[in-house]
C-alpha atoms as a PDB file:
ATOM      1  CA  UNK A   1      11.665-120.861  -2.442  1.00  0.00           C
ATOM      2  CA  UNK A   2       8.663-122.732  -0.699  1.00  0.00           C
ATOM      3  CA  UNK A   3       5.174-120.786  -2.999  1.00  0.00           C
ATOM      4  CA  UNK A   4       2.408-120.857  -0.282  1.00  0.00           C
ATOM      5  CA  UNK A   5       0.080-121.625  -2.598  1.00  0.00           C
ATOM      6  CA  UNK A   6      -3.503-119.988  -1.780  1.00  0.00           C
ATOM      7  CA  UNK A   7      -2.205-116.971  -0.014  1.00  0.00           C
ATOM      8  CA  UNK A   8      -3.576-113.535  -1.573  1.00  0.00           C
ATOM      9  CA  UNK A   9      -1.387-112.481  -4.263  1.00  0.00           C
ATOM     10  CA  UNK A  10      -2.112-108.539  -3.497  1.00  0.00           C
ATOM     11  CA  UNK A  11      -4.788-107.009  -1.632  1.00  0.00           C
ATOM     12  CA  UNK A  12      -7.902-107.318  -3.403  1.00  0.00           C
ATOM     13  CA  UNK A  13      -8.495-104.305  -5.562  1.00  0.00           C
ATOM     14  CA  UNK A  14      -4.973-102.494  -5.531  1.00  0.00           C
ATOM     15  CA  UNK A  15      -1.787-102.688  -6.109  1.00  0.00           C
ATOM     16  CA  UNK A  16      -0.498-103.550  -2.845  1.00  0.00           C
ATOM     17  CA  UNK A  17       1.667-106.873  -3.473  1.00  0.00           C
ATOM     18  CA  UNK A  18       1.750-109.163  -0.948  1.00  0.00           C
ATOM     19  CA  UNK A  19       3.598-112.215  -2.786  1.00  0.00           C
ATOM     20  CA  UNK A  20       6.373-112.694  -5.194  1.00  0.00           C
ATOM     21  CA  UNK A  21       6.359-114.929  -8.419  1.00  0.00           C
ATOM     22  CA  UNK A  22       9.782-115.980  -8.544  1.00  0.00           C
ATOM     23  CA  UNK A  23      12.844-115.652  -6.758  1.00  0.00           C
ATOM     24  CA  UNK A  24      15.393-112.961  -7.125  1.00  0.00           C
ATOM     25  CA  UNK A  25      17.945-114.051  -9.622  1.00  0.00           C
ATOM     26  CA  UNK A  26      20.570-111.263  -7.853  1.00  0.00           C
ATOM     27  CA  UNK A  27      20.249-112.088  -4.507  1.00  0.00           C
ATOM     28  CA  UNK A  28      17.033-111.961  -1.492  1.00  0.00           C
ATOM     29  CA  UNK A  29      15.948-108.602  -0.727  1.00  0.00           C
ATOM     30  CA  UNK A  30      16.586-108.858   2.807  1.00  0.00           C
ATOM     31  CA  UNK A  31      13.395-108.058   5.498  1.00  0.00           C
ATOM     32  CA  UNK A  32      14.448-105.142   7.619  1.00  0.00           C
ATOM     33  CA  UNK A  33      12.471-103.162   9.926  1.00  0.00           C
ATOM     34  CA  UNK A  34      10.301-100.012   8.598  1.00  0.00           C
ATOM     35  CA  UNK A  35       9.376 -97.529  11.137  1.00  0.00           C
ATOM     36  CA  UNK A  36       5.500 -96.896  10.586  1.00  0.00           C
ATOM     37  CA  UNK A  37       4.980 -92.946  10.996  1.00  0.00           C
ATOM     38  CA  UNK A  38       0.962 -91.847  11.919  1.00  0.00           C
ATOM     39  CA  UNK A  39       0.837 -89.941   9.233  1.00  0.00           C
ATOM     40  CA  UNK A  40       1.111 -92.620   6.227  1.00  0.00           C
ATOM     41  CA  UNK A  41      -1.837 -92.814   3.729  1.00  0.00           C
ATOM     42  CA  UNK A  42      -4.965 -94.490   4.772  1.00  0.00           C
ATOM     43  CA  UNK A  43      -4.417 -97.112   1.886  1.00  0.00           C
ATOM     44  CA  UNK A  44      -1.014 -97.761   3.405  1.00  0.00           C
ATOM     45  CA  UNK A  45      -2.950 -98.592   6.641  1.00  0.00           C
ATOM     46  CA  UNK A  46      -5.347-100.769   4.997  1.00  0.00           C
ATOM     47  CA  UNK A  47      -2.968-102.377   3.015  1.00  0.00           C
ATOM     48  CA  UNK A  48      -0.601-103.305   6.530  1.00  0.00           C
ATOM     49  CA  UNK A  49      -3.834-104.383   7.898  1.00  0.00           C
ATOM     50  CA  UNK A  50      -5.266-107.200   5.238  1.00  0.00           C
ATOM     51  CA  UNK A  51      -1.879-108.519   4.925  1.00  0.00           C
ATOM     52  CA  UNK A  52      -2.127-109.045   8.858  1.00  0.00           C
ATOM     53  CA  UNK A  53      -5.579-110.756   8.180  1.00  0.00           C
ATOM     54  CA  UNK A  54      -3.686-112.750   5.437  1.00  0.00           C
ATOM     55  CA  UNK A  55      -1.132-113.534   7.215  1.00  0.00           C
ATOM     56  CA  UNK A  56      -3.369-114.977  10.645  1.00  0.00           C
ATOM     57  CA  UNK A  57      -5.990-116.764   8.045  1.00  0.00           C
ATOM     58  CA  UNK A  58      -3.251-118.783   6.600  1.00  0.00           C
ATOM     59  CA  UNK A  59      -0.767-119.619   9.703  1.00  0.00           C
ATOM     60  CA  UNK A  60      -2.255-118.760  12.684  1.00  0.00           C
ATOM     61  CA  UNK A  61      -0.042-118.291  15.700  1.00  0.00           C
ATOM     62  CA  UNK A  62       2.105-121.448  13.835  1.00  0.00           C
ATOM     63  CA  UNK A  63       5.831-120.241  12.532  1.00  0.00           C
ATOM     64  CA  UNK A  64       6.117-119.979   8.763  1.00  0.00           C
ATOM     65  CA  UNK A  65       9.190-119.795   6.494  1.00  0.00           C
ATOM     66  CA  UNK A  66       9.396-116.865   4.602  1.00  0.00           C
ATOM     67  CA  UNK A  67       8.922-118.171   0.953  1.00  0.00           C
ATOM     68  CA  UNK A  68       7.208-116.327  -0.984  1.00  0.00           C
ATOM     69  CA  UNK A  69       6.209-113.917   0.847  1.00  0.00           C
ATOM     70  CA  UNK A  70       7.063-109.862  -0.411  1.00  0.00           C
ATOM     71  CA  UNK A  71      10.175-108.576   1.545  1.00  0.00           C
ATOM     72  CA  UNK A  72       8.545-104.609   0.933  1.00  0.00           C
ATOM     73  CA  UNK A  73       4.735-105.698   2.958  1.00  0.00           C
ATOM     74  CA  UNK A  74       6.835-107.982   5.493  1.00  0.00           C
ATOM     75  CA  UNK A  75       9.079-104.797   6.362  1.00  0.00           C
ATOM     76  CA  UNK A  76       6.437-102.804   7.456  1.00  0.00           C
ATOM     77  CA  UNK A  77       4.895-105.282  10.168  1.00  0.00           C
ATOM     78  CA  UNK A  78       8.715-106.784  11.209  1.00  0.00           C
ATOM     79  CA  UNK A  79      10.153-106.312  14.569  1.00  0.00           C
ATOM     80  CA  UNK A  80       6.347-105.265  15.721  1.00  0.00           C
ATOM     81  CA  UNK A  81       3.784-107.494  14.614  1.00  0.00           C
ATOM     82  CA  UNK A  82       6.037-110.635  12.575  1.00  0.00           C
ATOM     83  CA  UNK A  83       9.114-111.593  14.535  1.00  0.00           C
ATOM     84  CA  UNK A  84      11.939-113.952  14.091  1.00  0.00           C
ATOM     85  CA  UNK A  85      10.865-117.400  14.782  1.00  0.00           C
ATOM     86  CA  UNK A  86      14.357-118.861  15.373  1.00  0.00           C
ATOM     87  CA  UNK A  87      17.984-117.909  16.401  1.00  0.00           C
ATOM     88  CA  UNK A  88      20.200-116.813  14.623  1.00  0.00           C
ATOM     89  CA  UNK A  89      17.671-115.069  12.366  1.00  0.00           C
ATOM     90  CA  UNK A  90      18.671-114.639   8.388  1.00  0.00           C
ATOM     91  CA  UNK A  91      16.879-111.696   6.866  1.00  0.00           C
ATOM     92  CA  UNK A  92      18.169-112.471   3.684  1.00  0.00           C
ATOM     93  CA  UNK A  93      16.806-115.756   3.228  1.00  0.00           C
ATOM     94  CA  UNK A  94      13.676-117.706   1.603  1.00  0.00           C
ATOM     95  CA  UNK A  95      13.407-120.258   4.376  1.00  0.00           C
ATOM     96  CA  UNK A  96      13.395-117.852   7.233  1.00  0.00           C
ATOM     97  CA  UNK A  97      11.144-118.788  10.102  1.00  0.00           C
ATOM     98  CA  UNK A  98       8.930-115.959  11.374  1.00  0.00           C
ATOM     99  CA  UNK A  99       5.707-116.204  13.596  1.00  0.00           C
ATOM    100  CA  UNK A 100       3.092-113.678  14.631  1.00  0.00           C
ATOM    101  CA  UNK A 101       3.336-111.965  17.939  1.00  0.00           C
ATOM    102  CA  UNK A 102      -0.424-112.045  18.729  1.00  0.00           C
ATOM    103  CA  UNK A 103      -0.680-109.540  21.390  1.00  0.00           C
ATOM    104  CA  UNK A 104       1.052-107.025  19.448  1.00  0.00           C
ATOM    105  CA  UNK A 105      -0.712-107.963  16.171  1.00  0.00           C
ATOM    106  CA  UNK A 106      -4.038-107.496  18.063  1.00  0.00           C
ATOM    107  CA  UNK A 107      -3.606-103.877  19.340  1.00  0.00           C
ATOM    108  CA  UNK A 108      -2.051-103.103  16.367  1.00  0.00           C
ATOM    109  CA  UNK A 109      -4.801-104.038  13.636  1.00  0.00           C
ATOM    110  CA  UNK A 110      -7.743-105.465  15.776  1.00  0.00           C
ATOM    111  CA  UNK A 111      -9.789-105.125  12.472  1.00  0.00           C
ATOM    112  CA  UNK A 112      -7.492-107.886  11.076  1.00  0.00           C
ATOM    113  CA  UNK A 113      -8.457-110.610  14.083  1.00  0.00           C
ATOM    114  CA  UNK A 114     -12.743-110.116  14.099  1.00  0.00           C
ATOM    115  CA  UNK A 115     -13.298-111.388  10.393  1.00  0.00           C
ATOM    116  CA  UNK A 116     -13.619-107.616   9.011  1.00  0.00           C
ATOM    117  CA  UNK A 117     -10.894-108.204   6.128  1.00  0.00           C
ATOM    118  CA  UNK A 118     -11.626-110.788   3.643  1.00  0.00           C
ATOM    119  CA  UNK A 119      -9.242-111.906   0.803  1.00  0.00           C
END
């Protein structure tokens, strides 16, 4: 499992995880899509929104394999805002390809694009 060393290990000041330390022993907790309902908690938001920010700051519009990254804070921007970067696309694996689908990623969380999250 590729560590992508310097990327925020949780957003700063919670809980929210945004990286694993090891891999699973029992198998990869597979990525699937989580629907994102308008009424989820404002920390939620903020929390979908810095890993966005994270996310941009460290690959840019560049694929990236999955690695580290947590399966739970990767669910809630997949199929939108992080999409499968190659065919056929493994959800259960550590060196998945994803990239970020800019235009979506912008309307969804412009605050993450104009330097207003820091990690």
């Amino acid at each position: 499992m590729l560590k992508h060393r310097g990327f925020p290990g949780r957003m700063p000041g919670t809980d929210f995880q945004f990286t694993i330390r090891r891999a699973n022993p029992r198998g990869v907790t597979p990525i699937v899509a989580r629907e994102r309902y308008a009424d989820r908690r404002r920390a939620d938001r903020d929390a979908d929104a810095a890993f966005m920010a994270c996310l941009w700051d460290y690959f840019g519009a560049e694929p990236f394999e999955r690695g580290n990254l947590d399966a739970g804070r990767l669910s809630w921007v997949f199929g939108r805002e992080v999409i499968p970067a190659e065919d056929p696309f493994d959800p259960e694996s550590y060196e998945a390809l994803l990239k970020i689908d800019e235009n979506c990623a912008r309307a969804a969380f412009p605050d993450a694009f104009d330097g207003t999250w820091v990690a």
